[in-house]
Protein backbone atom coordinates (compact mmCIF):
# COMPACT_ATOMS: atom_id res chain seq x y z
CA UNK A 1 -42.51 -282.97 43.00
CA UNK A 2 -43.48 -279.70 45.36
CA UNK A 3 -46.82 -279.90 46.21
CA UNK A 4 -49.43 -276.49 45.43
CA UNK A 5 -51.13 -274.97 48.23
CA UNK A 6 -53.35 -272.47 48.28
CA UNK A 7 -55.54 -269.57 50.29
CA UNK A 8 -57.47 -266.66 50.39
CA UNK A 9 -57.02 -263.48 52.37
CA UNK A 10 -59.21 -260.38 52.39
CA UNK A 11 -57.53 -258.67 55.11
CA UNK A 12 -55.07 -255.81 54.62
CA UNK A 13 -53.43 -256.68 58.35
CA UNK A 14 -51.35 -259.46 58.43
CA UNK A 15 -52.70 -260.21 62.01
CA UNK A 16 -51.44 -264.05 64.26
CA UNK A 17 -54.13 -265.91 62.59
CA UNK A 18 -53.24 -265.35 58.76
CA UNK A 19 -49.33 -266.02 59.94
CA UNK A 20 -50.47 -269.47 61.53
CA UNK A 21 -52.53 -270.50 58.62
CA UNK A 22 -49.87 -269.25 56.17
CA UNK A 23 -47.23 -271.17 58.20
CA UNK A 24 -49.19 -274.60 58.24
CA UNK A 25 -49.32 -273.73 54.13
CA UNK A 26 -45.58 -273.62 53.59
CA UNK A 27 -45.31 -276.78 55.58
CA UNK A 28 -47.22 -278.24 52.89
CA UNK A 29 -45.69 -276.95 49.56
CA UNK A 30 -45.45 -274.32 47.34
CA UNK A 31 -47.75 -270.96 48.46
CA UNK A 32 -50.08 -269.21 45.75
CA UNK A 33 -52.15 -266.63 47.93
CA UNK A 34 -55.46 -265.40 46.17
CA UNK A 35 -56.45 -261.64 47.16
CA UNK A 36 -59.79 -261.27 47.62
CA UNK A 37 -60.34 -257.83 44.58
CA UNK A 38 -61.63 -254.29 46.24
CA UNK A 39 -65.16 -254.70 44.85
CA UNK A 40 -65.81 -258.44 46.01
CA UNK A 41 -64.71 -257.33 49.68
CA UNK A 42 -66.64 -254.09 49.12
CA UNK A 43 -69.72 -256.57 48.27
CA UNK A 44 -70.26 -257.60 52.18
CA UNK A 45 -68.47 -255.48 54.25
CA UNK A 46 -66.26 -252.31 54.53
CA UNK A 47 -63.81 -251.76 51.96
CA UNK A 48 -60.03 -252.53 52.41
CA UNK A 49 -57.95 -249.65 53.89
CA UNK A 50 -55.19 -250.77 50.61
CA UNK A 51 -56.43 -251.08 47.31
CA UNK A 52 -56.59 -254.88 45.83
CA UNK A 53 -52.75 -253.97 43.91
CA UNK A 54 -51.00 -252.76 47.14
CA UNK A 55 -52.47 -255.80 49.22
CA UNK A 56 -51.35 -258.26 46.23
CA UNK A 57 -48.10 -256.89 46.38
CA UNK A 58 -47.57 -257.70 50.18
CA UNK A 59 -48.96 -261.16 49.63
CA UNK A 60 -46.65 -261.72 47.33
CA UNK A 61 -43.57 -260.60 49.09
CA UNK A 62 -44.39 -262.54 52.38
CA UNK A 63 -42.05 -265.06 53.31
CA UNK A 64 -42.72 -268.65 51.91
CA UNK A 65 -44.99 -267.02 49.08
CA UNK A 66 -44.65 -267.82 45.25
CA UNK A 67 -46.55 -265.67 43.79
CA UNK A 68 -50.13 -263.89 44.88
CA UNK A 69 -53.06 -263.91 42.64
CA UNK A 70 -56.33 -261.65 42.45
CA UNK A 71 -59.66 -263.66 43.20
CA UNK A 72 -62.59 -261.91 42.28
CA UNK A 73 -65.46 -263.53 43.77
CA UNK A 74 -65.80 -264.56 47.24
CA UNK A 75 -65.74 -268.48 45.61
CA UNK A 76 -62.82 -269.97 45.00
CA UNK A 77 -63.55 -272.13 42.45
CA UNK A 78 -62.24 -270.34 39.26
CA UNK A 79 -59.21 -269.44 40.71
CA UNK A 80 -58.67 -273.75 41.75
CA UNK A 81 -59.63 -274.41 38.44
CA UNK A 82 -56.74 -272.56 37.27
CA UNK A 83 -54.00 -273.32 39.95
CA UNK A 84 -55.36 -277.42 40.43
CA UNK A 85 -53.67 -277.24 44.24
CA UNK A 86 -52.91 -280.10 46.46
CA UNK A 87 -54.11 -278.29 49.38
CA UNK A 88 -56.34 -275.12 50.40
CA UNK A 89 -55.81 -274.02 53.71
CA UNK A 90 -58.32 -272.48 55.30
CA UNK A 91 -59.06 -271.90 59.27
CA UNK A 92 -61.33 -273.90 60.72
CA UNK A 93 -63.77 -271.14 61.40
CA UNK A 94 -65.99 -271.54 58.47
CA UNK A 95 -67.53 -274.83 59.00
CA UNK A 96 -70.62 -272.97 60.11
CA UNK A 97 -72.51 -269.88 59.10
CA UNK A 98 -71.83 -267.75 56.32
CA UNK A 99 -68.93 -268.88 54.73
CA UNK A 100 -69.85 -272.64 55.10
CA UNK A 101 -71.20 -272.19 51.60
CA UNK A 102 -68.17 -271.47 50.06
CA UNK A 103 -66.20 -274.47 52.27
CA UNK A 104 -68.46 -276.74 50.30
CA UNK A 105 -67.90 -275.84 46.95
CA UNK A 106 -64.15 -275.79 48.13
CA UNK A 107 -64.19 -279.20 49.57
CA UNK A 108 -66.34 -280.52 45.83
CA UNK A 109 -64.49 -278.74 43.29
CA UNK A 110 -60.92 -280.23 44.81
CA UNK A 111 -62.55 -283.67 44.78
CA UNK A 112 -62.38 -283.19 41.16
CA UNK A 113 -58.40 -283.51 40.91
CA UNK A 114 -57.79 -285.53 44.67
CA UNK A 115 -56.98 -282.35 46.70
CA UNK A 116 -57.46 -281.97 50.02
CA UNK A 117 -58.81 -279.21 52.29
CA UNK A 118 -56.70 -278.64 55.69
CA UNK A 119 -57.97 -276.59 58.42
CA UNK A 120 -56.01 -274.57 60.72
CA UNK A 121 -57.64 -274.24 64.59
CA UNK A 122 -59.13 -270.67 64.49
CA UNK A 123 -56.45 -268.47 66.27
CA UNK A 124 -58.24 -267.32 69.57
CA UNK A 125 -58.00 -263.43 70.63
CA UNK A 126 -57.55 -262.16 67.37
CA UNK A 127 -60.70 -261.32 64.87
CA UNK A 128 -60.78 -259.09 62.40
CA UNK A 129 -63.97 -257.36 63.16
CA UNK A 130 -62.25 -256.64 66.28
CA UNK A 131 -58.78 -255.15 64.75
CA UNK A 132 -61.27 -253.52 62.15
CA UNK A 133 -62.89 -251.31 65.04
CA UNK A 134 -59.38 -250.56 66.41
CA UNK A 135 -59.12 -248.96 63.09
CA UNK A 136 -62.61 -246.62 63.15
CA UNK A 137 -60.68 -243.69 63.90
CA UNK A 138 -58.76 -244.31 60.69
CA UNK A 139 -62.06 -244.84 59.02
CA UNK A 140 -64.11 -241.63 60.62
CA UNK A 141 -61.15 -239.07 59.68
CA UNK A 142 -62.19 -236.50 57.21
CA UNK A 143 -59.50 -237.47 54.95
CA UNK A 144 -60.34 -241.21 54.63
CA UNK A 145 -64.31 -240.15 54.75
CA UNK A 146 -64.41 -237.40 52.37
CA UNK A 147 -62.95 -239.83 49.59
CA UNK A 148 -65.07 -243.26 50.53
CA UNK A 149 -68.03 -242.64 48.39
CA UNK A 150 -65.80 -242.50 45.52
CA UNK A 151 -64.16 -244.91 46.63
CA UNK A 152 -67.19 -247.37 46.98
CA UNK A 153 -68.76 -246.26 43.58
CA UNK A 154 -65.27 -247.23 41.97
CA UNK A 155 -65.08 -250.42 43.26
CA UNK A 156 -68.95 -251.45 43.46
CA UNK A 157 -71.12 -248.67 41.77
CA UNK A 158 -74.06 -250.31 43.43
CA UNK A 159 -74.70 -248.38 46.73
CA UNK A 160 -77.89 -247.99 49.10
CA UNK A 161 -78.06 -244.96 51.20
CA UNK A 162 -80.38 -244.50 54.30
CA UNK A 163 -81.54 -241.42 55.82
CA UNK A 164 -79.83 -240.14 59.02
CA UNK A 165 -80.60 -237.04 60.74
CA UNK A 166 -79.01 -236.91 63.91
CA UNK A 167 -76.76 -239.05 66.01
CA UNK A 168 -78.86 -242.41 66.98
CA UNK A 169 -80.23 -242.72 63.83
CA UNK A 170 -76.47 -242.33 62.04
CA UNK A 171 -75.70 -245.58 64.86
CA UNK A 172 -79.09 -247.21 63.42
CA UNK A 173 -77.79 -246.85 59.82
CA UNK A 174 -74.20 -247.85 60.83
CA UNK A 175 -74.86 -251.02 62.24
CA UNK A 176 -77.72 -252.20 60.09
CA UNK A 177 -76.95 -255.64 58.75
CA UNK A 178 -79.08 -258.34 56.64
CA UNK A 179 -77.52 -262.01 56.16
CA UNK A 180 -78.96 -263.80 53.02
CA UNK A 181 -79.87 -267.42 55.01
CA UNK A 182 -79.26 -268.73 50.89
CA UNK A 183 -76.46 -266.93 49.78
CA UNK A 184 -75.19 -266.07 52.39
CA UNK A 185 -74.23 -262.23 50.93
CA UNK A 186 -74.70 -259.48 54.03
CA UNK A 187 -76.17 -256.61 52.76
CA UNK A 188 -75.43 -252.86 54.67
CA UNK A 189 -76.14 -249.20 53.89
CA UNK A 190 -73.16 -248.24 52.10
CA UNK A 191 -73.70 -244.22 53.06
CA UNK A 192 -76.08 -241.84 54.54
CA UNK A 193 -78.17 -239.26 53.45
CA UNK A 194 -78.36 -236.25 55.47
CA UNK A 195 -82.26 -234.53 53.84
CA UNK A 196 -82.63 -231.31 53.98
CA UNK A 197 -86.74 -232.06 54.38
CA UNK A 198 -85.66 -234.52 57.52
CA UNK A 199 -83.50 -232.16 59.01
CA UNK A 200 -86.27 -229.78 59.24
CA UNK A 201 -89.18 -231.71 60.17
CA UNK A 202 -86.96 -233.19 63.23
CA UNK A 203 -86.46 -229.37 63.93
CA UNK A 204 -89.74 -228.77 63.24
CA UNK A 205 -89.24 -226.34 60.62
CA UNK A 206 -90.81 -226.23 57.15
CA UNK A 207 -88.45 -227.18 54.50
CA UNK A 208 -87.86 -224.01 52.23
CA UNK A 209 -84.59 -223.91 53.22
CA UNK A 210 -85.27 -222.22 56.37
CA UNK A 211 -82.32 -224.47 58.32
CA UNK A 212 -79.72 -222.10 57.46
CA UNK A 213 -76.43 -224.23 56.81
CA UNK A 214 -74.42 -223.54 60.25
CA UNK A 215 -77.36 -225.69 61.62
CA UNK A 216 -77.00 -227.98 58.90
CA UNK A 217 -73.10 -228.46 59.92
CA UNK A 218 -74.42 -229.24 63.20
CA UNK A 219 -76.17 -231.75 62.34
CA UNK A 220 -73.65 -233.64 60.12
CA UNK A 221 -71.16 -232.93 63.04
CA UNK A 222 -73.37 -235.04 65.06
CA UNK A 223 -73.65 -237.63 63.06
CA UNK A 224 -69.89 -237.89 62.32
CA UNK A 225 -68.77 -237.98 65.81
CA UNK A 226 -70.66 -240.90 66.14
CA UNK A 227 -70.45 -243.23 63.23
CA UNK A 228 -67.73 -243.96 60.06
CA UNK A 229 -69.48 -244.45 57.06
CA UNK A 230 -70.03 -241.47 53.97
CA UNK A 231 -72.26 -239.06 54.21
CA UNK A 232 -74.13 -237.62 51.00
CA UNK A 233 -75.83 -233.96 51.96
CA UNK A 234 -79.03 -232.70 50.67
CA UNK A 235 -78.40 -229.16 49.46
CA UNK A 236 -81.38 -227.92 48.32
CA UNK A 237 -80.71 -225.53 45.45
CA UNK A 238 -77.32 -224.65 46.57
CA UNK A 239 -78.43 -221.09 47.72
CA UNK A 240 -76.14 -218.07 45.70
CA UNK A 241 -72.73 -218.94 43.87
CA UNK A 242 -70.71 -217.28 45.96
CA UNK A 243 -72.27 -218.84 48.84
CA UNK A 244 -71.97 -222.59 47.35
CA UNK A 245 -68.40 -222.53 46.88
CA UNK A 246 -67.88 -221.13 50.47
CA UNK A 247 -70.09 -223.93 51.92
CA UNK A 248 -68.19 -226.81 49.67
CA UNK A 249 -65.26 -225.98 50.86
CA UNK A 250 -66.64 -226.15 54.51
CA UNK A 251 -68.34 -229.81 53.74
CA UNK A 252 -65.09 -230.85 51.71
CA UNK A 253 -63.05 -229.76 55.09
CA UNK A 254 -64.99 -232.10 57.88
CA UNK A 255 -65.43 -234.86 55.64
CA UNK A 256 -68.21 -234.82 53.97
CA UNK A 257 -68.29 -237.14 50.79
CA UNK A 258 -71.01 -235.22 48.25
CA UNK A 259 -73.66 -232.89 48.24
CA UNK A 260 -76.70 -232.96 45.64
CA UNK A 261 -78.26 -229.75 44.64
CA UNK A 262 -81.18 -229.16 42.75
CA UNK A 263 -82.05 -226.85 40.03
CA UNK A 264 -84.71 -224.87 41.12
CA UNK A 265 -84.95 -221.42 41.64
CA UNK A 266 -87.37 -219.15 43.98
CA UNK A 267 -88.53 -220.68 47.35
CA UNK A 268 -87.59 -224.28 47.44
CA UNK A 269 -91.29 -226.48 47.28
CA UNK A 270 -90.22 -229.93 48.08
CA UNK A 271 -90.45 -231.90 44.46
CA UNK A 272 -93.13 -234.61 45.76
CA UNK A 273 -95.68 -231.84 45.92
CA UNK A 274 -95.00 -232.01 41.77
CA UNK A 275 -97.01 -228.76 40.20
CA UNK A 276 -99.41 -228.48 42.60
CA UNK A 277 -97.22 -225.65 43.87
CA UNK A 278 -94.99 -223.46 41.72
CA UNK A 279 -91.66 -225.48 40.67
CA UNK A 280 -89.81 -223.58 38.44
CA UNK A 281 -86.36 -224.69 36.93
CA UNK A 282 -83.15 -222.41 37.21
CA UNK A 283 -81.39 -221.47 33.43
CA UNK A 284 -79.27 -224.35 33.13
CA UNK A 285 -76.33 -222.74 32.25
CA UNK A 286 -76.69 -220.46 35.13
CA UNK A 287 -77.20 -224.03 37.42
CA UNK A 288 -73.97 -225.23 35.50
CA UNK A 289 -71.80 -221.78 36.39
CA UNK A 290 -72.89 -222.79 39.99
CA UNK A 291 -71.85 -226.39 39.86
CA UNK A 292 -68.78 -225.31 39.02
CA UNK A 293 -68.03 -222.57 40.93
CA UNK A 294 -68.13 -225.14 43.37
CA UNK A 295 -66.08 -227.45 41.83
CA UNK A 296 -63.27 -225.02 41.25
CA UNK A 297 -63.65 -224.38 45.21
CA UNK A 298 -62.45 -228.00 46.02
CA UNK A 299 -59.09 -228.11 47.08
CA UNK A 300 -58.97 -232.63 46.79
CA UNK A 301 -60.09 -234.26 44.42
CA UNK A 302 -62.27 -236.64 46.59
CA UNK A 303 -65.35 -234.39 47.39
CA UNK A 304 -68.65 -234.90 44.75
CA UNK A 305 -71.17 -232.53 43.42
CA UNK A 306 -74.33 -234.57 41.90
CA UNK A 307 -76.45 -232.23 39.96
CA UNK A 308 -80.14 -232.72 40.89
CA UNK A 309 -82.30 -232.61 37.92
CA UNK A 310 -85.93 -232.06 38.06
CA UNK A 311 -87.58 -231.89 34.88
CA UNK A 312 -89.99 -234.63 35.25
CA UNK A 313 -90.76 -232.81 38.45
CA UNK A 314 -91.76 -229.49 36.18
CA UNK A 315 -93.20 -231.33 34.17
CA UNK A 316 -90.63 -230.55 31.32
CA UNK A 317 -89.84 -234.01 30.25
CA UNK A 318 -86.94 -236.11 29.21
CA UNK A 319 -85.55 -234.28 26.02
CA UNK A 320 -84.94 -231.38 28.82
CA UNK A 321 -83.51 -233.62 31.65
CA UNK A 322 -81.13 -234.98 29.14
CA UNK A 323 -80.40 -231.61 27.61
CA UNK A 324 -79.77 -230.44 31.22
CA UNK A 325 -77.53 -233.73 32.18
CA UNK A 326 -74.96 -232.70 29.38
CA UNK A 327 -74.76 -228.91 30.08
CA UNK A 328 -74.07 -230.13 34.16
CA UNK A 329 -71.64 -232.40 32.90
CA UNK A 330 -70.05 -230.63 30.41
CA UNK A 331 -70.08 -226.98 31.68
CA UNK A 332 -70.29 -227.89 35.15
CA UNK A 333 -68.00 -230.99 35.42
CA UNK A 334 -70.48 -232.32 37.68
CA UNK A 335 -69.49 -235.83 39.17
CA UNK A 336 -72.94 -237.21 38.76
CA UNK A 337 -76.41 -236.88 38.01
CA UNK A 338 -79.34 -237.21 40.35
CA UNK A 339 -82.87 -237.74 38.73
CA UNK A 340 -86.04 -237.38 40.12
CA UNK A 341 -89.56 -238.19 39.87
CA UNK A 342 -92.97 -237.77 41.60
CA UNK A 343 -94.93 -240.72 39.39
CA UNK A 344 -95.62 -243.86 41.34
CA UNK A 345 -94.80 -246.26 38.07
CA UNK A 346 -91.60 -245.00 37.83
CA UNK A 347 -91.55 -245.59 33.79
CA UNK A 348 -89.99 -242.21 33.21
CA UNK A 349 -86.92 -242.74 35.43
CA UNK A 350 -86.42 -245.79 33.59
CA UNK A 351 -86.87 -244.54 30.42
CA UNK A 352 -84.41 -241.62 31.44
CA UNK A 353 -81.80 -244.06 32.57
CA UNK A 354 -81.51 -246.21 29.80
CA UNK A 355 -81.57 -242.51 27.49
CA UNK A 356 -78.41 -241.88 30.00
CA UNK A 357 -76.97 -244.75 29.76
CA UNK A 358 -76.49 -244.60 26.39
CA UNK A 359 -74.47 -241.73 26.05
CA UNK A 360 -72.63 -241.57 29.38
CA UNK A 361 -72.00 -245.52 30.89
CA UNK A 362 -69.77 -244.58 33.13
CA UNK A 363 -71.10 -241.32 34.89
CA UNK A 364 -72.76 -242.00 38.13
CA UNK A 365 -76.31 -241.75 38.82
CA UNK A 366 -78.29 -241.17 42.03
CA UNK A 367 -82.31 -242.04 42.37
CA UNK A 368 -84.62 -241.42 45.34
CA UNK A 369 -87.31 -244.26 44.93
CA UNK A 370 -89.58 -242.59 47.27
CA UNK A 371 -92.70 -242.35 44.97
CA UNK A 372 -91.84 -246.08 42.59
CA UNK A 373 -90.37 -248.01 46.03
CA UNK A 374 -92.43 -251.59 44.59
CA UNK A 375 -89.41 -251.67 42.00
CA UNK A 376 -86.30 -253.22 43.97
CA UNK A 377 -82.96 -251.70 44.88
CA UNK A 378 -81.31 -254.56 42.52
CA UNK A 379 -84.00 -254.13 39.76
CA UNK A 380 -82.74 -250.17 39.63
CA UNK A 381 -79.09 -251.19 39.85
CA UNK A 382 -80.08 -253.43 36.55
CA UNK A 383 -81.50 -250.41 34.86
CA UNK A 384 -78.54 -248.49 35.57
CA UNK A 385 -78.46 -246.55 39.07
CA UNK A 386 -75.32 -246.43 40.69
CA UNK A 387 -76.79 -245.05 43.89
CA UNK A 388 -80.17 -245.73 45.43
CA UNK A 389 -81.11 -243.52 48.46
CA UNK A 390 -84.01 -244.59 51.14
CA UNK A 391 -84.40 -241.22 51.79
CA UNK A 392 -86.79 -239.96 54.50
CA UNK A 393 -87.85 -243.46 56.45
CA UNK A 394 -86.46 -243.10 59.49
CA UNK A 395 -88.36 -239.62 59.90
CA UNK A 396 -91.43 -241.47 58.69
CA UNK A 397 -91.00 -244.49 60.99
CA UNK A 398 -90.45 -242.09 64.19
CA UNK A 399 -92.84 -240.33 63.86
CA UNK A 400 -95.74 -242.99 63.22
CA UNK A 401 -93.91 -244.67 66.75
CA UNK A 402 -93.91 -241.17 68.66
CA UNK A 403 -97.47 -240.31 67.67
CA UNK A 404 -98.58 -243.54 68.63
CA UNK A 405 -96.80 -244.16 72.19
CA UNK A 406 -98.23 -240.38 73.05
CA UNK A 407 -101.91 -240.97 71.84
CA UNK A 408 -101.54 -244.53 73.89
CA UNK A 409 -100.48 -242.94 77.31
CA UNK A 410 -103.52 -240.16 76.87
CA UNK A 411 -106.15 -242.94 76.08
CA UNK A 412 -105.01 -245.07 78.86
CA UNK A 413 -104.15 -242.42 81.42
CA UNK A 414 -100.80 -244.15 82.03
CA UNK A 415 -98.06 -245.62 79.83
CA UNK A 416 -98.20 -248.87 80.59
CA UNK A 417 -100.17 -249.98 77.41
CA UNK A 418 -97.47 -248.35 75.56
CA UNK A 419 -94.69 -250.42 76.72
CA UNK A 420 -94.69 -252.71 73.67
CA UNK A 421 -94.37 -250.04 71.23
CA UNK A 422 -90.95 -248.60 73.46
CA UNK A 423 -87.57 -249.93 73.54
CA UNK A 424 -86.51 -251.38 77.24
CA UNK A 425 -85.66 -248.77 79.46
CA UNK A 426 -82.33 -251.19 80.05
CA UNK A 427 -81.71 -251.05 76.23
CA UNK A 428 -81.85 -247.11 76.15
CA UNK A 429 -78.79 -247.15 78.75
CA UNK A 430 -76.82 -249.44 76.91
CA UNK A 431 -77.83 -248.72 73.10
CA UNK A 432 -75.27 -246.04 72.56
CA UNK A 433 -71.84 -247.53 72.96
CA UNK A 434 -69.48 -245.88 75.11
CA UNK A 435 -66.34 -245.86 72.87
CA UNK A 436 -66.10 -243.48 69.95
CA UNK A 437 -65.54 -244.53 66.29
């Protein structure tokens, strides 16, 4: 009787090292490959250029391949359970680190039946992180840009953002990476969030929409030249109709994924000064007309409009934020809902998600945890957020560092002292890279 082998591929290149490992499988027996889904690949790195059905589908018709199946968690074990193999073939590369978790429960749960685990020598020269950044300029063209956020929040609705403002810190949010040392799950900004309030202060401008929106472009052009992921654009108010569906179009032609208005009227006051100064709330059908005025502008489908809502801001409360969420979404077929509050126990934007939730599951929504940051990114994801944006800390962080090393050098009369709050001069040479995305 044909022996069952199986293994698991993420990749959507079928580079050397998945042909020898699928070549030492069909030396064995009869090949079921399990295809890693879209949202469990999405859940610790980029996500797949071809969506999980496209990818199954050239699994499936590779040479010495029965059939291809979807796995839909990074462990295998459900998927064994179901297809009891002889074998699982695996390269030998994940006897350490990250993965060696998973080679574990492999290794226990085929102990179960008698199956055996047999490791292929890791193909040298060829790594996927390395054909990945071949790919970057596939990754940083408008086209594939201006669709990933909806891409991401279709696959995993759970995404961080992290302020960037110009072109290092775009590379800072880029390349951030945490490794869980227990489960072993990487976590990374999933987009970045150019603020209108950042954007000034690094200008040193107020922020009353004062940064008129050629300099705004400028900005996000820097950042894009230099980095890959989504960017989601602070738009203040949105400025006059006509205006807004001028400037989407602009943003929907170099990429941009979303921009978030608010609806305010009059000189913009940023929100976390709450009523202390005037913040007064546009008509929300008039806010609606705008939303989709831009909307109508689009000419893809891929670009978002989020519809900032800032009753608890005004004071107003949630009957009005919820009466203002339907008119967006059903006058202004907005894409998603941003909420926002100035209150440091964060009660109301929980009690205004789970209001939300209950009429509208699927509809995305956006917090800024600015004021409430003790409750977790996961703990907001729970409630019901689909995206959580970090949202000036970069700006914040800078600053403190700048203000520091300057008052350091002027106490001491020479900058010595400050060394230990500066970066190597040797690391400032080499921390941009030299290739482009």
């Amino acid at each position: 009787m044909d022996k069952t082998v199986y293994l698991s591929v993420s990749s959507d290149i079928v580079h050397e090292g998945i042909l020898n490992v699928m070549e030492r499988a069909c030396q064995l027996g009869t090949v079921i490959v399990g295809v890693l889904s879209d949202e469990t690949i999405a859940s610790y790195k980029r996500p797949p250029i071809l969506d999980e059905d496209s990818r199954l589908r050239m699994y499936a018709n590779l040479k010495g391949v029965s059939r291809a199946m979807l796995q839909k968690t990074l462990s295998y074990r459900e998927n064994l359970l179901e297809v009891r193999p002889d074998f699982v073939v695996h390269g030998d590369d994940w006897r350490t680190g990250i993965q060696s978790s998973v080679r574990k429960e492999v290794v226990d749960t085929l102990g179960e039946w008698g199956g055996k685990l047999v490791e292929v020598p890791y193909t040298r020269g060829v790594s996927m992180s390395g054909l990945e950044s071949d790919l970057r300029a596939a990754y940083a063209s408008p086209d594939a840009r201006r669709g990933a956020l909806r891409k991401l929040l279709a696959t995993r609705p759970r995404l961080r953002a992290l302020e960037a403002s110009n072109g290092l810190s775009g590379l800072i949010v880029e390349a951030a990476r945490f490794s869980d040392p227990e489960s072993g799950a990487v976590r990374q900004f999933d987009a970045m969030w150019v603020s209108s309030l950042c954007d000034s202060a690094f200008k040193g401008k107020p922020d009353i929409e004062l940064v008129d929106f050629t300099s705004r472009i400028a900005t996000i052009t820097e950042i894009m030249e230099v980095t890959t992921k989504p960017i989601i654009l602070d738009g203040d108010t949105g400025g006059r109709v006509e205006h807004f569906a001028h400037n989407v179009r602009t943003l929907e032609r170099i990429g941009v994924s979303a921009v978030i208005i608010e609806d305010k009227t009059g000189l913009k006051q940023n929100s976390l000064f709450g009523t202390q100064v005037p913040q007064l709330q546009d008509d929300p059908h008039a806010f609606a007309a705008k939303i989709l005025a831009g909307k109508r502008a689009q000419r893809t489908r891929d670009f978002m409009i989020f519809a900032r809502i800032e009753s608890f801001i005004a004071k107003a409360g949630l009957d009005d934020a919820m009466m203002r969420a339907r008119i967006y979404l059903e006058e202004g077929h907005a894409d998603g809902i941003m909420i926002h509050s100035k209150e440091k126990d964060g009660k109301e934007i929980l009690e205004f998600l789970s209001a939300f939730r209950s009429k509208w599951p699927e509809v995305p929504v956006v917090l800024v945890p600015t004021s409430y940051n003790h409750i977790t990114d996961d703990e907001l994801f729970g409630a019901g957020a689909s995206v959580v944006i970090h949202a000036n800390h970069l700006l914040r962080a800078a600053y403190m560092a700048m203000r520091n090393t300057a008052d350091s050098i002027l106490e001491h009369g020479r900058s010595k002292e400050a060394d230990s709050l500066c970066l190597p001069i040797h690391d400032v040479l080499t921390l941009v890279p030299k290739e482009l995305p």
